[in-house]
PDB file of N, CA and C in Angstrom:
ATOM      1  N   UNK A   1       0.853  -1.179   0.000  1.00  0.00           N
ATOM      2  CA  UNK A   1       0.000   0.000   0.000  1.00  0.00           C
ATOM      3  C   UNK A   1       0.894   1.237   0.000  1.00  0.00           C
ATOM      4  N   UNK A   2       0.485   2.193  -0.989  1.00  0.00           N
ATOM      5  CA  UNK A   2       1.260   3.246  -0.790  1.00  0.00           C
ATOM      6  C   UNK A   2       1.211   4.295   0.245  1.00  0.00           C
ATOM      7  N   UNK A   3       2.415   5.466   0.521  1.00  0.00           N
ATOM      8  CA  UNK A   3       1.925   6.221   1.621  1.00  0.00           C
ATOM      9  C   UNK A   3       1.120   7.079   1.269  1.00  0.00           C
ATOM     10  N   UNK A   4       0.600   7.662   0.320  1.00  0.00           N
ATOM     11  CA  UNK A   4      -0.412   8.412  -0.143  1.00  0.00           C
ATOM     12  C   UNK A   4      -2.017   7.402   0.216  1.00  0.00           C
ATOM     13  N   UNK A   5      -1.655   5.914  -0.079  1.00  0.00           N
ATOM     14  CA  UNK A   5      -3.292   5.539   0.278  1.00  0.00           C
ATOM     15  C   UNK A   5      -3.722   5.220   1.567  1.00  0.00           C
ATOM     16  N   UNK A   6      -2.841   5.194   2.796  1.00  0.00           N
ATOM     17  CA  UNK A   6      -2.493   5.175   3.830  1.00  0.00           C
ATOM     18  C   UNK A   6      -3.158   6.358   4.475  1.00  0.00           C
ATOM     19  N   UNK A   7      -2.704   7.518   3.630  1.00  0.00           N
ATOM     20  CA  UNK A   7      -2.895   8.676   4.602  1.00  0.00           C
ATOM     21  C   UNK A   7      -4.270   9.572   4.344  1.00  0.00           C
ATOM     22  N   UNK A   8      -4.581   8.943   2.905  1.00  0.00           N
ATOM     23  CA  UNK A   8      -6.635   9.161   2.733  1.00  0.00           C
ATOM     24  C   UNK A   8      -7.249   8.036   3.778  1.00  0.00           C
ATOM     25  N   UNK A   9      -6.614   7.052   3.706  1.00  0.00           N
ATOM     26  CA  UNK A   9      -7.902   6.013   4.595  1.00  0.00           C
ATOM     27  C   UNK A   9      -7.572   6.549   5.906  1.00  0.00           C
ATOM     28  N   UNK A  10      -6.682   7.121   6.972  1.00  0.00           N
ATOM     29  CA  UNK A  10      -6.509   7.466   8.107  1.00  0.00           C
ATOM     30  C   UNK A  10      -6.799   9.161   8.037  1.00  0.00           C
ATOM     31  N   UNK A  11      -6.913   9.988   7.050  1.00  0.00           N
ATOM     32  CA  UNK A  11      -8.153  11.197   6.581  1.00  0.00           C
ATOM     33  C   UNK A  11      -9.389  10.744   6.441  1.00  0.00           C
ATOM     34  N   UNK A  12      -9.576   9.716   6.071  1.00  0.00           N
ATOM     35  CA  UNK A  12     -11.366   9.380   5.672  1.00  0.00           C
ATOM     36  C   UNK A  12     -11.867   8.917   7.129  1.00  0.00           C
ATOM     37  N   UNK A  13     -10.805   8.220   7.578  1.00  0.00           N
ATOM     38  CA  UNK A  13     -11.129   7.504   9.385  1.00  0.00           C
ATOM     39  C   UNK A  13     -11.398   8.790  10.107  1.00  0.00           C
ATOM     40  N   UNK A  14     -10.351   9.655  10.290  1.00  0.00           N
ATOM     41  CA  UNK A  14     -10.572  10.691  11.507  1.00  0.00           C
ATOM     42  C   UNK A  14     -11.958  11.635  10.827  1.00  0.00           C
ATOM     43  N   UNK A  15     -11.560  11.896   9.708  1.00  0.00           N
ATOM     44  CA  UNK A  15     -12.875  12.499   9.297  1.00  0.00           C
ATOM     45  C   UNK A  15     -14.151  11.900   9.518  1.00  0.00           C
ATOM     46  N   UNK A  16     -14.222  10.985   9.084  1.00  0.00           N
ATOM     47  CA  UNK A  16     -15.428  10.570  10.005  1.00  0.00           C
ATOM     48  C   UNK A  16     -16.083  10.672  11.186  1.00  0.00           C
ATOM     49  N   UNK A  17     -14.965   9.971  12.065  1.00  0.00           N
ATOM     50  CA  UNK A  17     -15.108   9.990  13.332  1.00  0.00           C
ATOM     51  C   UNK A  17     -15.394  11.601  13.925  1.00  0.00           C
ATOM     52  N   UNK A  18     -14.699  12.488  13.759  1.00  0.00           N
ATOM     53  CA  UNK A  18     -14.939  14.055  13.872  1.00  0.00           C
ATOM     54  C   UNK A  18     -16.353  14.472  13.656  1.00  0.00           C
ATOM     55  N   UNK A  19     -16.637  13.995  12.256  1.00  0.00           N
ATOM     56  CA  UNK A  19     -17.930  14.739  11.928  1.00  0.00           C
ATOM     57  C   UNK A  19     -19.639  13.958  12.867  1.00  0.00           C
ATOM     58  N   UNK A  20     -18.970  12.679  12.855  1.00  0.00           N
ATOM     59  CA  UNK A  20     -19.908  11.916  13.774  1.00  0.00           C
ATOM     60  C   UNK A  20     -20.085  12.473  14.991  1.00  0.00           C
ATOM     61  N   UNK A  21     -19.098  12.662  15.580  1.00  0.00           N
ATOM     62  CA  UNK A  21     -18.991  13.644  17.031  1.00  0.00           C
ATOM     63  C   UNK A  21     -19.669  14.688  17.285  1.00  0.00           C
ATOM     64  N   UNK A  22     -19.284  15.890  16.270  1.00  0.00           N
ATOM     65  CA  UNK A  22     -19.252  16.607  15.689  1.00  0.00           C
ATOM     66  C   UNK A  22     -21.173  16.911  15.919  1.00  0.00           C
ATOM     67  N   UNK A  23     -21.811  16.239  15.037  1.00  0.00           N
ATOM     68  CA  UNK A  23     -22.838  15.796  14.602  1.00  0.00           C
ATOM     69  C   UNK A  23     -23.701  15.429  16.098  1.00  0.00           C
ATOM     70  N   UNK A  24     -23.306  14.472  16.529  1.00  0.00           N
ATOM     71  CA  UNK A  24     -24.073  14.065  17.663  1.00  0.00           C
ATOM     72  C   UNK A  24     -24.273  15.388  18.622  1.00  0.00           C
ATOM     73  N   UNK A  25     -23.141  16.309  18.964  1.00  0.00           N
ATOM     74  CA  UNK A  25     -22.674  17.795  20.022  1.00  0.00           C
ATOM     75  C   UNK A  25     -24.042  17.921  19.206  1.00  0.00           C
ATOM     76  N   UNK A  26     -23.915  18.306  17.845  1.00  0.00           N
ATOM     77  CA  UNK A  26     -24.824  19.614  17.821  1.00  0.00           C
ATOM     78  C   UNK A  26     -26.480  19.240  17.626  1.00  0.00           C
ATOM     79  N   UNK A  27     -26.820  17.853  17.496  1.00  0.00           N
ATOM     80  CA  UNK A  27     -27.898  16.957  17.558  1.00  0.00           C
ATOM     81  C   UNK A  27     -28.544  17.728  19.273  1.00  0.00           C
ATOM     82  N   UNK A  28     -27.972  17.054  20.084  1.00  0.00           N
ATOM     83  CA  UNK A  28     -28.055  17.305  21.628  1.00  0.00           C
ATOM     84  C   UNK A  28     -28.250  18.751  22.208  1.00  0.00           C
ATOM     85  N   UNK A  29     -27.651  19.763  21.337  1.00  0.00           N
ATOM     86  CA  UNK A  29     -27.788  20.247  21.860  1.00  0.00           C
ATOM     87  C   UNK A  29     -28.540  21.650  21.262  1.00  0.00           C
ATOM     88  N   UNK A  30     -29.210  21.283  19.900  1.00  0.00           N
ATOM     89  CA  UNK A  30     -30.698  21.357  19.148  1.00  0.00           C
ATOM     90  C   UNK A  30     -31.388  21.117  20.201  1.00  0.00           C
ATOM     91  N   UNK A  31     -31.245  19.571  20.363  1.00  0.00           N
ATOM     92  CA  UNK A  31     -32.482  18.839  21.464  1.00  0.00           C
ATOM     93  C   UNK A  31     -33.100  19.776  22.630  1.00  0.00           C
ATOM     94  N   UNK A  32     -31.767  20.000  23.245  1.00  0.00           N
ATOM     95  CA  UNK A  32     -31.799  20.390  24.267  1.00  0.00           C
ATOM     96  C   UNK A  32     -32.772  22.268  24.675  1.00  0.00           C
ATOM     97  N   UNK A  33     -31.986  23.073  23.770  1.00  0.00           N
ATOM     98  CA  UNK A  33     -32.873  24.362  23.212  1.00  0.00           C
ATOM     99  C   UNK A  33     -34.391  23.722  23.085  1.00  0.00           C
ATOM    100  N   UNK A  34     -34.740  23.083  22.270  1.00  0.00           N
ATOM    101  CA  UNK A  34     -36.030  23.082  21.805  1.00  0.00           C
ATOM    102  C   UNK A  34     -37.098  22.627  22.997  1.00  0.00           C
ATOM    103  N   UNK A  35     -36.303  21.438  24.171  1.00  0.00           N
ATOM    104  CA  UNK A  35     -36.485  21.568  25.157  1.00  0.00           C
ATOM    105  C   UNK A  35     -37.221  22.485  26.217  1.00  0.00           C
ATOM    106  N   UNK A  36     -35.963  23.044  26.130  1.00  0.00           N
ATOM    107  CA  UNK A  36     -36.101  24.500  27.246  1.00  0.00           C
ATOM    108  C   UNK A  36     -36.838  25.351  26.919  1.00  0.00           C
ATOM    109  N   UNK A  37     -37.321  25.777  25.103  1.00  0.00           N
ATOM    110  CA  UNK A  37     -37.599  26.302  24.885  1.00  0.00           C
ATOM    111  C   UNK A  37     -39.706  26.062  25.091  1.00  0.00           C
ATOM    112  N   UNK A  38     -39.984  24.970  25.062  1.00  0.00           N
ATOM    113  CA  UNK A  38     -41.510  24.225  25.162  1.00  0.00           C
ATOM    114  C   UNK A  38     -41.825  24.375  26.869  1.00  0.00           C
ATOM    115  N   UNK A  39     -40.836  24.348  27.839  1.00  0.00           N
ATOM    116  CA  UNK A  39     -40.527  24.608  28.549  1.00  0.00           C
ATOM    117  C   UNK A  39     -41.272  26.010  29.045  1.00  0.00           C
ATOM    118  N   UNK A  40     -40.656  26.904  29.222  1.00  0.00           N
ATOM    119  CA  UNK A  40     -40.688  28.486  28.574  1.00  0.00           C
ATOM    120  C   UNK A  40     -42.080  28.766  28.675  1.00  0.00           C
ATOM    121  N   UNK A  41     -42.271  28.302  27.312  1.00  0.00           N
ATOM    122  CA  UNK A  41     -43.350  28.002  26.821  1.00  0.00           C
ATOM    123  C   UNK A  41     -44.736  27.746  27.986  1.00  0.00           C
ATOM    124  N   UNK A  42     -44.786  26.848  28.284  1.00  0.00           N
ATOM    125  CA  UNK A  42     -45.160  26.352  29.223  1.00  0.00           C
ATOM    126  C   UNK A  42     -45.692  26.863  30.466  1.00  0.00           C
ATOM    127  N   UNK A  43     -44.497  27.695  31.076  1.00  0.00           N
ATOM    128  CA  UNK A  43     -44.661  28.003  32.020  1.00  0.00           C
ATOM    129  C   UNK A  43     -45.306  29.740  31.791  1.00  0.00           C
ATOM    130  N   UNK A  44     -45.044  29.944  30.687  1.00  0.00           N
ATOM    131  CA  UNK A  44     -45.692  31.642  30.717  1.00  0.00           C
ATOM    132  C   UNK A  44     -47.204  31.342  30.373  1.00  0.00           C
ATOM    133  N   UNK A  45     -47.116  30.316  29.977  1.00  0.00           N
ATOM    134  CA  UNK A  45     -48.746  29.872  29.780  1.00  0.00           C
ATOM    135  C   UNK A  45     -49.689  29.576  31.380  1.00  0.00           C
ATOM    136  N   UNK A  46     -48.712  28.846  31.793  1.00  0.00           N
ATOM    137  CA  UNK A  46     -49.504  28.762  33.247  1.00  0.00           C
ATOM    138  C   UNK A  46     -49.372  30.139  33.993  1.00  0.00           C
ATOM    139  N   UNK A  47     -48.550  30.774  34.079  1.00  0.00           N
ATOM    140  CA  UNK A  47     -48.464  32.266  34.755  1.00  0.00           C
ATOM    141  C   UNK A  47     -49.585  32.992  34.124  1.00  0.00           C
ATOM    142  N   UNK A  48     -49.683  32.962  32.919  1.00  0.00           N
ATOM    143  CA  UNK A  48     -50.869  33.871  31.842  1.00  0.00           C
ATOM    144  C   UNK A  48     -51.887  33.314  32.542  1.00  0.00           C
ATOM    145  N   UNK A  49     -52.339  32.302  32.638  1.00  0.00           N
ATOM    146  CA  UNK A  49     -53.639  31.358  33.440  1.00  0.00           C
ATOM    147  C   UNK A  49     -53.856  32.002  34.620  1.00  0.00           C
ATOM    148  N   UNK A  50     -52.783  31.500  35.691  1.00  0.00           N
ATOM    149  CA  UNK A  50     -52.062  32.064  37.241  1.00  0.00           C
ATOM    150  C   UNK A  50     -52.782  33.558  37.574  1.00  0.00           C
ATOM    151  N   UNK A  51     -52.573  34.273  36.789  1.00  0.00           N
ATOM    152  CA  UNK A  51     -52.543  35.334  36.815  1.00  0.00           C
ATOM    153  C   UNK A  51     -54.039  35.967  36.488  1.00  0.00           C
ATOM    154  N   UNK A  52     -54.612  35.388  35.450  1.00  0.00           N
ATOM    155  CA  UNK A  52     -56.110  35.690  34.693  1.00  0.00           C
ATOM    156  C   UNK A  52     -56.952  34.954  36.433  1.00  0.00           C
ATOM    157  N   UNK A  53     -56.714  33.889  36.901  1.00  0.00           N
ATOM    158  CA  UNK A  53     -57.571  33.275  37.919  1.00  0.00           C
ATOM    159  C   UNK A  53     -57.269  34.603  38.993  1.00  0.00           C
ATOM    160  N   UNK A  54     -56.330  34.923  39.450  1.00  0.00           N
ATOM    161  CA  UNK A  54     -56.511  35.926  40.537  1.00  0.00           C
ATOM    162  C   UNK A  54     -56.701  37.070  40.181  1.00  0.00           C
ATOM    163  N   UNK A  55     -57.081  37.710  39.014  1.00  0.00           N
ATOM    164  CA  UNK A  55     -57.520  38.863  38.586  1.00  0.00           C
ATOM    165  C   UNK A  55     -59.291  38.282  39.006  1.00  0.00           C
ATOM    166  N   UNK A  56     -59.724  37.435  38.727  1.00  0.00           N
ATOM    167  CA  UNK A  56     -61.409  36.992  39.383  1.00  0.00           C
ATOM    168  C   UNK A  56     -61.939  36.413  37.865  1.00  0.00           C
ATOM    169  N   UNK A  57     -61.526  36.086  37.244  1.00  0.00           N
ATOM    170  CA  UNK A  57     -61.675  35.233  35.723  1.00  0.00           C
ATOM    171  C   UNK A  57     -61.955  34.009  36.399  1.00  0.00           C
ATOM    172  N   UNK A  58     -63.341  33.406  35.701  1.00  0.00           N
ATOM    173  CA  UNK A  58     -63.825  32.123  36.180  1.00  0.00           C
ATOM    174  C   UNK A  58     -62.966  30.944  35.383  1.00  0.00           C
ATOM    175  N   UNK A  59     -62.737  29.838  35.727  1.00  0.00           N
ATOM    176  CA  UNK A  59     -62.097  29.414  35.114  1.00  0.00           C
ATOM    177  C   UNK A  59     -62.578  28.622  33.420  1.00  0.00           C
ATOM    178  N   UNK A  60     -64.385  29.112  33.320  1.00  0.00           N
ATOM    179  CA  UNK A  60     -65.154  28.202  32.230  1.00  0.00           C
ATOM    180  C   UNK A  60     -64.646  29.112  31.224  1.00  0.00           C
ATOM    181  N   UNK A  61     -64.117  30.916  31.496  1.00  0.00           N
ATOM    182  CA  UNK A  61     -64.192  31.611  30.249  1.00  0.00           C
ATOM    183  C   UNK A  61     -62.417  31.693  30.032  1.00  0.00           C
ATOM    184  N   UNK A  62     -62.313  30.994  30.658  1.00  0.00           N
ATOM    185  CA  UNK A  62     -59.983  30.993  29.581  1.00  0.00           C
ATOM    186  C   UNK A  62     -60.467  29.612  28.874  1.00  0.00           C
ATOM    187  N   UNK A  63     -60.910  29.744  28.009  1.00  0.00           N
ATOM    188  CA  UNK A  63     -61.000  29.062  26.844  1.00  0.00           C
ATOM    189  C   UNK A  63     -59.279  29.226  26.295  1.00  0.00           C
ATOM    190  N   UNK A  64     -58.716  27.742  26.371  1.00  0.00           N
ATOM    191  CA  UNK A  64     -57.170  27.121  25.818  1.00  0.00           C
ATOM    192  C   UNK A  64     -57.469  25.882  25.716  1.00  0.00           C
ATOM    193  N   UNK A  65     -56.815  25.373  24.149  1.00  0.00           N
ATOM    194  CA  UNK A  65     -57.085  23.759  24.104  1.00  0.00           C
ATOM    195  C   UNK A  65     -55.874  23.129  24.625  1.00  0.00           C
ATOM    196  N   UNK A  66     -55.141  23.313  25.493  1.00  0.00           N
ATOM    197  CA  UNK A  66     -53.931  22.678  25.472  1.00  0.00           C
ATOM    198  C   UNK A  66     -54.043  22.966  27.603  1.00  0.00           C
ATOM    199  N   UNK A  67     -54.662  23.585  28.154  1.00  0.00           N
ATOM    200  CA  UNK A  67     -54.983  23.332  29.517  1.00  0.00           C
ATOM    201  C   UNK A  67     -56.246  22.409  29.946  1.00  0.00           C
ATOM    202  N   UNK A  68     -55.973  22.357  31.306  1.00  0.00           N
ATOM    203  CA  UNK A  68     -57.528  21.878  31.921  1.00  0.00           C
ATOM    204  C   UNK A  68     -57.263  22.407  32.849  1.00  0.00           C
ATOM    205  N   UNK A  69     -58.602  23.108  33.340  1.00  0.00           N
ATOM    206  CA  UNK A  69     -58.709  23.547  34.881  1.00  0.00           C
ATOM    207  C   UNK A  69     -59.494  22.414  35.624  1.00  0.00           C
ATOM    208  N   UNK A  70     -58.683  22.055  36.733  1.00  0.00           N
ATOM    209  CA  UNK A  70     -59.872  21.172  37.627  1.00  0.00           C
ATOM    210  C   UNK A  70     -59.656  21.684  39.066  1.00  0.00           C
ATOM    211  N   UNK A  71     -60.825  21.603  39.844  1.00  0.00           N
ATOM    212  CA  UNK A  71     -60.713  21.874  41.040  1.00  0.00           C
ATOM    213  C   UNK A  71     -59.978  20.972  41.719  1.00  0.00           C
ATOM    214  N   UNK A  72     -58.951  21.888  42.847  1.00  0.00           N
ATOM    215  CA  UNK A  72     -57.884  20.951  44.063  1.00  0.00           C
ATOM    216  C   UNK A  72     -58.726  20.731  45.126  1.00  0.00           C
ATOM    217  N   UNK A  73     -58.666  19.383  45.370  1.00  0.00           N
ATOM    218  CA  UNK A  73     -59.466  19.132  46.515  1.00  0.00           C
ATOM    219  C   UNK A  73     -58.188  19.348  47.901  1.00  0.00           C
ATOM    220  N   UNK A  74     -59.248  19.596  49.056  1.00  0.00           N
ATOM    221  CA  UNK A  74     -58.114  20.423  49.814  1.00  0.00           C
ATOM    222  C   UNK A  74     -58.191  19.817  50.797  1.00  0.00           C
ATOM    223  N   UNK A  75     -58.794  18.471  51.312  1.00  0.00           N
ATOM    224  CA  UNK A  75     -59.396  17.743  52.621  1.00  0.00           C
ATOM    225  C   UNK A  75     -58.605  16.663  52.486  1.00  0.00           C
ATOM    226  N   UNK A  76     -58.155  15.600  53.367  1.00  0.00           N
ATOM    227  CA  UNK A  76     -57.495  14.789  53.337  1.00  0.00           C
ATOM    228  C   UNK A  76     -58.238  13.739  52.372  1.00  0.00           C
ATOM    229  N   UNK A  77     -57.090  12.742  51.992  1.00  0.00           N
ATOM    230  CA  UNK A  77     -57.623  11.912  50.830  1.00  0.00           C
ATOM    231  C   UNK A  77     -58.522  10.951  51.465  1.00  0.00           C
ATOM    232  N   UNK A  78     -59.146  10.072  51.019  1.00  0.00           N
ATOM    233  CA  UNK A  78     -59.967   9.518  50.958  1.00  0.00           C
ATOM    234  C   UNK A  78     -59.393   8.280  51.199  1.00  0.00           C
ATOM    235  N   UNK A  79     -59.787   6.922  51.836  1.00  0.00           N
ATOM    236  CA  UNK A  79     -59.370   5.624  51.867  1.00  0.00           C
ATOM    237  C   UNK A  79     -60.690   4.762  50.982  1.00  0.00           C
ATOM    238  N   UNK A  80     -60.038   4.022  50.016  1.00  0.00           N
ATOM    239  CA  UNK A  80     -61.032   3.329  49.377  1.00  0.00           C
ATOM    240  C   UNK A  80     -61.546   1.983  49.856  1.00  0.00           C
ATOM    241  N   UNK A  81     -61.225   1.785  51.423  1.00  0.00           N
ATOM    242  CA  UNK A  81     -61.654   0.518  52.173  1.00  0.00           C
ATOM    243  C   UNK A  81     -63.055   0.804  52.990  1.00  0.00           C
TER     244      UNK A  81
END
């Protein structure tokens, strides 16, 4: 084998391996943003809610398809025996 074909297959190896790496970092940490970001999300939605309930907003008129309001029961639980 010559040293020229030697030194593409150990360029084609590390290259690989690099970009695989490479690849996975920035996979993860896409993931991760999009995450945090639904997240975020999330929580300014419940504060927006949070916030509409103690202004005196009943809870039938925040019409959102992606909540449910249910009443917290506030008495000790119940035994089903």
């Amino acid at each position: 084998m010559k040293l020229v074909d030697k030194f593409s297959v150990w360029f084609v190896v590390i290259t690989s391996l690099v970009l695989m790496g490479g690849g996975l970092i920035v996979f993860r940490s896409v993931q991760h943003e999009i995450d945090q970001e639904a997240i975020r999300r999330i929580k300014s939605n419940l504060d927006n809610i949070a916030q509409q309930l103690k202004e005196g907003k009943k809870p039938e008129t925040l019409a959102s398809d992606h909540v449910e309001i249910k009443e917290k029961l506030t008495g000790p639980p119940r035994s089903s025996t």
